[in-house]
Protein backbone atom coordinates (compact mmCIF):
# COMPACT_ATOMS: atom_id res chain seq x y z
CA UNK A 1 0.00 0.00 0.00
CA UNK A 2 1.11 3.34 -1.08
CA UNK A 3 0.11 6.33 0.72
CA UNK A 4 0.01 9.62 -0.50
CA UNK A 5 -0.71 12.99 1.87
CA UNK A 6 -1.27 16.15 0.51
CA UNK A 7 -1.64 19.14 2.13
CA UNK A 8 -4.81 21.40 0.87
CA UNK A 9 -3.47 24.23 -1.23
CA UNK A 10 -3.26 27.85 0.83
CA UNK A 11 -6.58 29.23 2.01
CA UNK A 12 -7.48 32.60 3.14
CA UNK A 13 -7.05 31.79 6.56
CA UNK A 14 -3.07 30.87 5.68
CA UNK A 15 -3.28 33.91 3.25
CA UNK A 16 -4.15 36.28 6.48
CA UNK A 17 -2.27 34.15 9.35
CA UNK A 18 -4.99 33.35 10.96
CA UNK A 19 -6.89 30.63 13.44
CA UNK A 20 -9.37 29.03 10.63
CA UNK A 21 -13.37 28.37 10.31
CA UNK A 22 -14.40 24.91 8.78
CA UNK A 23 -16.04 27.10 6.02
CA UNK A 24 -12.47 29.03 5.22
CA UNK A 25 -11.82 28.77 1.06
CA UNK A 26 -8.69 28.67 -1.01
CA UNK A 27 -7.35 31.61 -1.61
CA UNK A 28 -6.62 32.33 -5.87
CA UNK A 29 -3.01 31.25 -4.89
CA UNK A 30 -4.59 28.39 -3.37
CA UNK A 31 -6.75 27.63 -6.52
CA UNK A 32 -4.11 27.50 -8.75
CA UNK A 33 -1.43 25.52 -6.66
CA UNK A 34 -4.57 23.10 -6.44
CA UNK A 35 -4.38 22.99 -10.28
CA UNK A 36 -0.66 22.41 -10.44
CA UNK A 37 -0.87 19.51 -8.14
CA UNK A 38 -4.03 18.15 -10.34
CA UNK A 39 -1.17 17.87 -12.67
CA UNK A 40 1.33 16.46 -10.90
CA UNK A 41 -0.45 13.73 -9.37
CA UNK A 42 -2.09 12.85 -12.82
CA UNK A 43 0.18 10.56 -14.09
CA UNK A 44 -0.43 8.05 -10.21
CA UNK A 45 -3.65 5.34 -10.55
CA UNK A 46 -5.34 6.06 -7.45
CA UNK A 47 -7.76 3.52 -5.89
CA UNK A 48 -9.42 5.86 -3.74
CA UNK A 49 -8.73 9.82 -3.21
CA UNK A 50 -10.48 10.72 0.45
CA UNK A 51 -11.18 14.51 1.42
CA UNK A 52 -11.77 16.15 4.72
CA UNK A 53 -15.39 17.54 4.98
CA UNK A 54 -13.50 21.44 5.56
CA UNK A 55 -13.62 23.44 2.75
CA UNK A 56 -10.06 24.35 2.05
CA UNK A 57 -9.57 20.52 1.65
CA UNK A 58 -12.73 19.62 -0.23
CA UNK A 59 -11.83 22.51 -2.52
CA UNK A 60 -8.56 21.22 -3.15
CA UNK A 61 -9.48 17.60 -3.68
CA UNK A 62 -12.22 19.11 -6.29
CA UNK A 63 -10.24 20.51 -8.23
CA UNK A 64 -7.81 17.46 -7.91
CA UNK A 65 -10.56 14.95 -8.81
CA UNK A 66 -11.54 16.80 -12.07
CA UNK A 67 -8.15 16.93 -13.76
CA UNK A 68 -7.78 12.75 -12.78
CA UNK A 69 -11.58 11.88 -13.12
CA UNK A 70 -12.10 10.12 -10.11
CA UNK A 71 -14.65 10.50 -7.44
CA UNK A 72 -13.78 11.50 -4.03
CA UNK A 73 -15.05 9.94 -0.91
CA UNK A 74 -15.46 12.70 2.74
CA UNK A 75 -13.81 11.20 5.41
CA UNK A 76 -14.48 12.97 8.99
CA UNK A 77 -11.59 11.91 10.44
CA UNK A 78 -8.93 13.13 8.28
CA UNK A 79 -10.22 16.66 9.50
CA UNK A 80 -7.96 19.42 10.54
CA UNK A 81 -7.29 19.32 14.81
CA UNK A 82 -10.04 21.16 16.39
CA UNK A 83 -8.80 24.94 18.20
CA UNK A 84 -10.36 26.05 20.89
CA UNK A 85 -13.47 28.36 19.63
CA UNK A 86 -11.74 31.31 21.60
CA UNK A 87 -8.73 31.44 19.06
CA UNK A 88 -10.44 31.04 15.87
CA UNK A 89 -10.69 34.15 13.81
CA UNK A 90 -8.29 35.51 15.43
CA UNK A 91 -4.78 36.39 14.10
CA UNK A 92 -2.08 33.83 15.43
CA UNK A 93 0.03 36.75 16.68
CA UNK A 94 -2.31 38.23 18.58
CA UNK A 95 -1.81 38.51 22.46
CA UNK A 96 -4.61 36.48 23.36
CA UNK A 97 -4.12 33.43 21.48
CA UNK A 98 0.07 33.27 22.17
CA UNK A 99 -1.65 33.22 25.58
CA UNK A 100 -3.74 30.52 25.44
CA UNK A 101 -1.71 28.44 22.76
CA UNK A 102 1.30 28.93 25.41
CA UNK A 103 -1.44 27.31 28.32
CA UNK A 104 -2.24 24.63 25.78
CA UNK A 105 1.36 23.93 25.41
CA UNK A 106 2.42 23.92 29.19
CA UNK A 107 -0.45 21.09 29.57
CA UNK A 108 -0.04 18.80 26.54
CA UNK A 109 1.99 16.59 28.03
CA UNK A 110 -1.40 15.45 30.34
CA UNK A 111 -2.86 14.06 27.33
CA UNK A 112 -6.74 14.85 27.96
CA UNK A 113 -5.86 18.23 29.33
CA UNK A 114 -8.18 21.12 27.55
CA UNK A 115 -8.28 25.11 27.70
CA UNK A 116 -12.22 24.49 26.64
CA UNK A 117 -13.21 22.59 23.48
CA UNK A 118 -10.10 22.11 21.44
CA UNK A 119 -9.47 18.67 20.33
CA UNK A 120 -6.75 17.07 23.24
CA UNK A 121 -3.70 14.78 22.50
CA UNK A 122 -5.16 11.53 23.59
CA UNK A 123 -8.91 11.82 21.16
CA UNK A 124 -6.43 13.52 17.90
CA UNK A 125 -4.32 10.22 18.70
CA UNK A 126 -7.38 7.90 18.70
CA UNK A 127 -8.25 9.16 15.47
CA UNK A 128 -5.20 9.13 14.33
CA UNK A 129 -5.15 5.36 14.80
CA UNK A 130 -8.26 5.01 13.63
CA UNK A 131 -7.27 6.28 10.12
CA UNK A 132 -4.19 4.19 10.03
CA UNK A 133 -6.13 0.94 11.18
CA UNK A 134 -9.24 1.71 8.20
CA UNK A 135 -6.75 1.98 5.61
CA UNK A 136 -4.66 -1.17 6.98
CA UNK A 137 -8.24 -3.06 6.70
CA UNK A 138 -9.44 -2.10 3.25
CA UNK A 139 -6.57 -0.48 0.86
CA UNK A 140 -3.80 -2.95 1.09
CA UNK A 141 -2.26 -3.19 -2.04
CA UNK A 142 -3.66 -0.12 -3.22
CA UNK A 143 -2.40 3.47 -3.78
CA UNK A 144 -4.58 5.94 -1.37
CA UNK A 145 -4.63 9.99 -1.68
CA UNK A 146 -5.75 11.89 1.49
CA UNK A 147 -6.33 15.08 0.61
CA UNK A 148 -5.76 16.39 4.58
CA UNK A 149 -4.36 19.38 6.97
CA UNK A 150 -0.85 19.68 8.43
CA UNK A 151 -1.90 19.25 11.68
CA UNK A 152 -3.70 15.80 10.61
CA UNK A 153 -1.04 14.45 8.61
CA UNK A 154 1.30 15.00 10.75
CA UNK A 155 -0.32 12.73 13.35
CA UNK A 156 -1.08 10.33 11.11
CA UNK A 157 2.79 10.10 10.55
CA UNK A 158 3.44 10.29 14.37
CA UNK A 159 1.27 7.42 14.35
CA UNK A 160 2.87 5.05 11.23
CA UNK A 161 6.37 5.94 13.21
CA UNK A 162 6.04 5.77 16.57
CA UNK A 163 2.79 3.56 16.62
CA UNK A 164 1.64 3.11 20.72
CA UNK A 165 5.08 4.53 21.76
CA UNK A 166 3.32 7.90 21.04
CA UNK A 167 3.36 10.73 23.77
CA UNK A 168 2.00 14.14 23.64
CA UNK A 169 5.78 15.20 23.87
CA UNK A 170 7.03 13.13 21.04
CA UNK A 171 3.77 14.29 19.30
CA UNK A 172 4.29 18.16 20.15
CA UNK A 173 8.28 17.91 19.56
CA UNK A 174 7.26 15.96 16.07
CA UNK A 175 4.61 18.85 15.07
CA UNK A 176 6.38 21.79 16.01
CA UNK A 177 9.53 20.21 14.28
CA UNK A 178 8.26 19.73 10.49
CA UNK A 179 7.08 21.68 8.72
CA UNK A 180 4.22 20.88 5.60
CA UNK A 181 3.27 23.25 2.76
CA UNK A 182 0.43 23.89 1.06
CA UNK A 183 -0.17 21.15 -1.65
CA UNK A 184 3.00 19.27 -0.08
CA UNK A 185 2.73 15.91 -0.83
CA UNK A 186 3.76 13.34 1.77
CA UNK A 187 4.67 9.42 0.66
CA UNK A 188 4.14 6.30 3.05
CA UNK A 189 4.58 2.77 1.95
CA UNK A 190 3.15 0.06 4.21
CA UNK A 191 4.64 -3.81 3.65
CA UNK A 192 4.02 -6.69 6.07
CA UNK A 193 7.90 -7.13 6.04
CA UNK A 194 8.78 -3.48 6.93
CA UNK A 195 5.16 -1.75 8.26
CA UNK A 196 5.27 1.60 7.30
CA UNK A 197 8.17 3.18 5.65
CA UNK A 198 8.31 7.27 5.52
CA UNK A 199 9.34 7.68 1.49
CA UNK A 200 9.03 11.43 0.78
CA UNK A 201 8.17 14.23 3.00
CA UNK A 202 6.82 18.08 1.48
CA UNK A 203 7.44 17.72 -1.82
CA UNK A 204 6.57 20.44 -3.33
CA UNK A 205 8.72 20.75 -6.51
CA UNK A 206 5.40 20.78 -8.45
CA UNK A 207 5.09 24.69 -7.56
């Protein structure tokens, strides 16, 4: 099984450095490094190419799905982490959300610690496994596109690597570490010899 993760091309909430609705669009740049991705990835036979229900994703896998004329399948758990509704909107310099992203950070390591009703370490990891055990049971063999969010994929990878050894440290240290670009696409190869080998990470020579 080959996986591929791509990062949604850049949305307006990128575009203006800010804490993102579900509802946030591409941005024109975003649109057209959508496109050039379309035609990078056109030339790969897909079995299946899952979306995540927010729009900057759905947009992206569109747009995607048009230029290589196959359907794409929502998949709820492949959504972007959840922020806590006090930081969204707002700019990610502003004084009040270094604030509470700096009270989020001095607690991670608890695991099911929350400022309100952000997604915590211990449900992103269950749903991290839970992606990585649905494709395990039904794509083997098969080359999957997840059309996904940085902070997403990057659990998902925490999760092929360091499988239950996970911590909210090794998580946080992993996150805050890499670094994924818009349309950056991300390669995985699982074998029953090897499990799950990390191939390529951001590529983004297509832009």
């Amino acid at each position: 099984m080959k996986v591929y993760l791509v990062r949604h091309g850049q949305s307006l909430g990128n575009e203006g450095k800010v804490f993102q609705l579900p509802d946030t669009p591409l941005s024109s740049l975003g649109k057209k490094q959508a496109k050039i991705l379309a035609g990078r990835l056109k030339g790969i036979s897909f079995d299946v190419i899952y979306t995540s229900p927010l729009a900057r994703a759905h947009q992206t896998s569109k747009i995607i799905s048009k230029e290589l004329k196959k359907p794409v399948e929502v998949w709820e758990d492949i959504q972007e982490t959840k922020n806590p509704k006090e930081v969204v909107a707002l700019s990610r310099s502003s004084p009040k959300a270094k604030r509470i992203r700096k009270l989020i950070r001095r607690n991670y390591h608890k695991g099911d610690w929350r400022y309100s009703d952000e997604e915590t370490f211990d449900e992103l990891n269950e749903r991290g496994e839970k992606v990585i055990a649905h494709l395990l049971k039904h794509h083997q063999r098969q080359n999957v596109l997840i059309v996904s969010h940085a902070g997403m994929i990057k659990m998902i990878l925490a999760r092929m690597i360091f499988g239950n050894s996970l911590t909210p440290k090794i998580y946080w240290d992993f996150k805050y570490h890499s670094w994924l670009k818009n349309t950056g696409i991300t390669i995985c190869d699982y074998s029953p010899d090897y499990g799950w080998v990390l191939e390529t990470l951001n590529d983004t020579t297509h832009l």
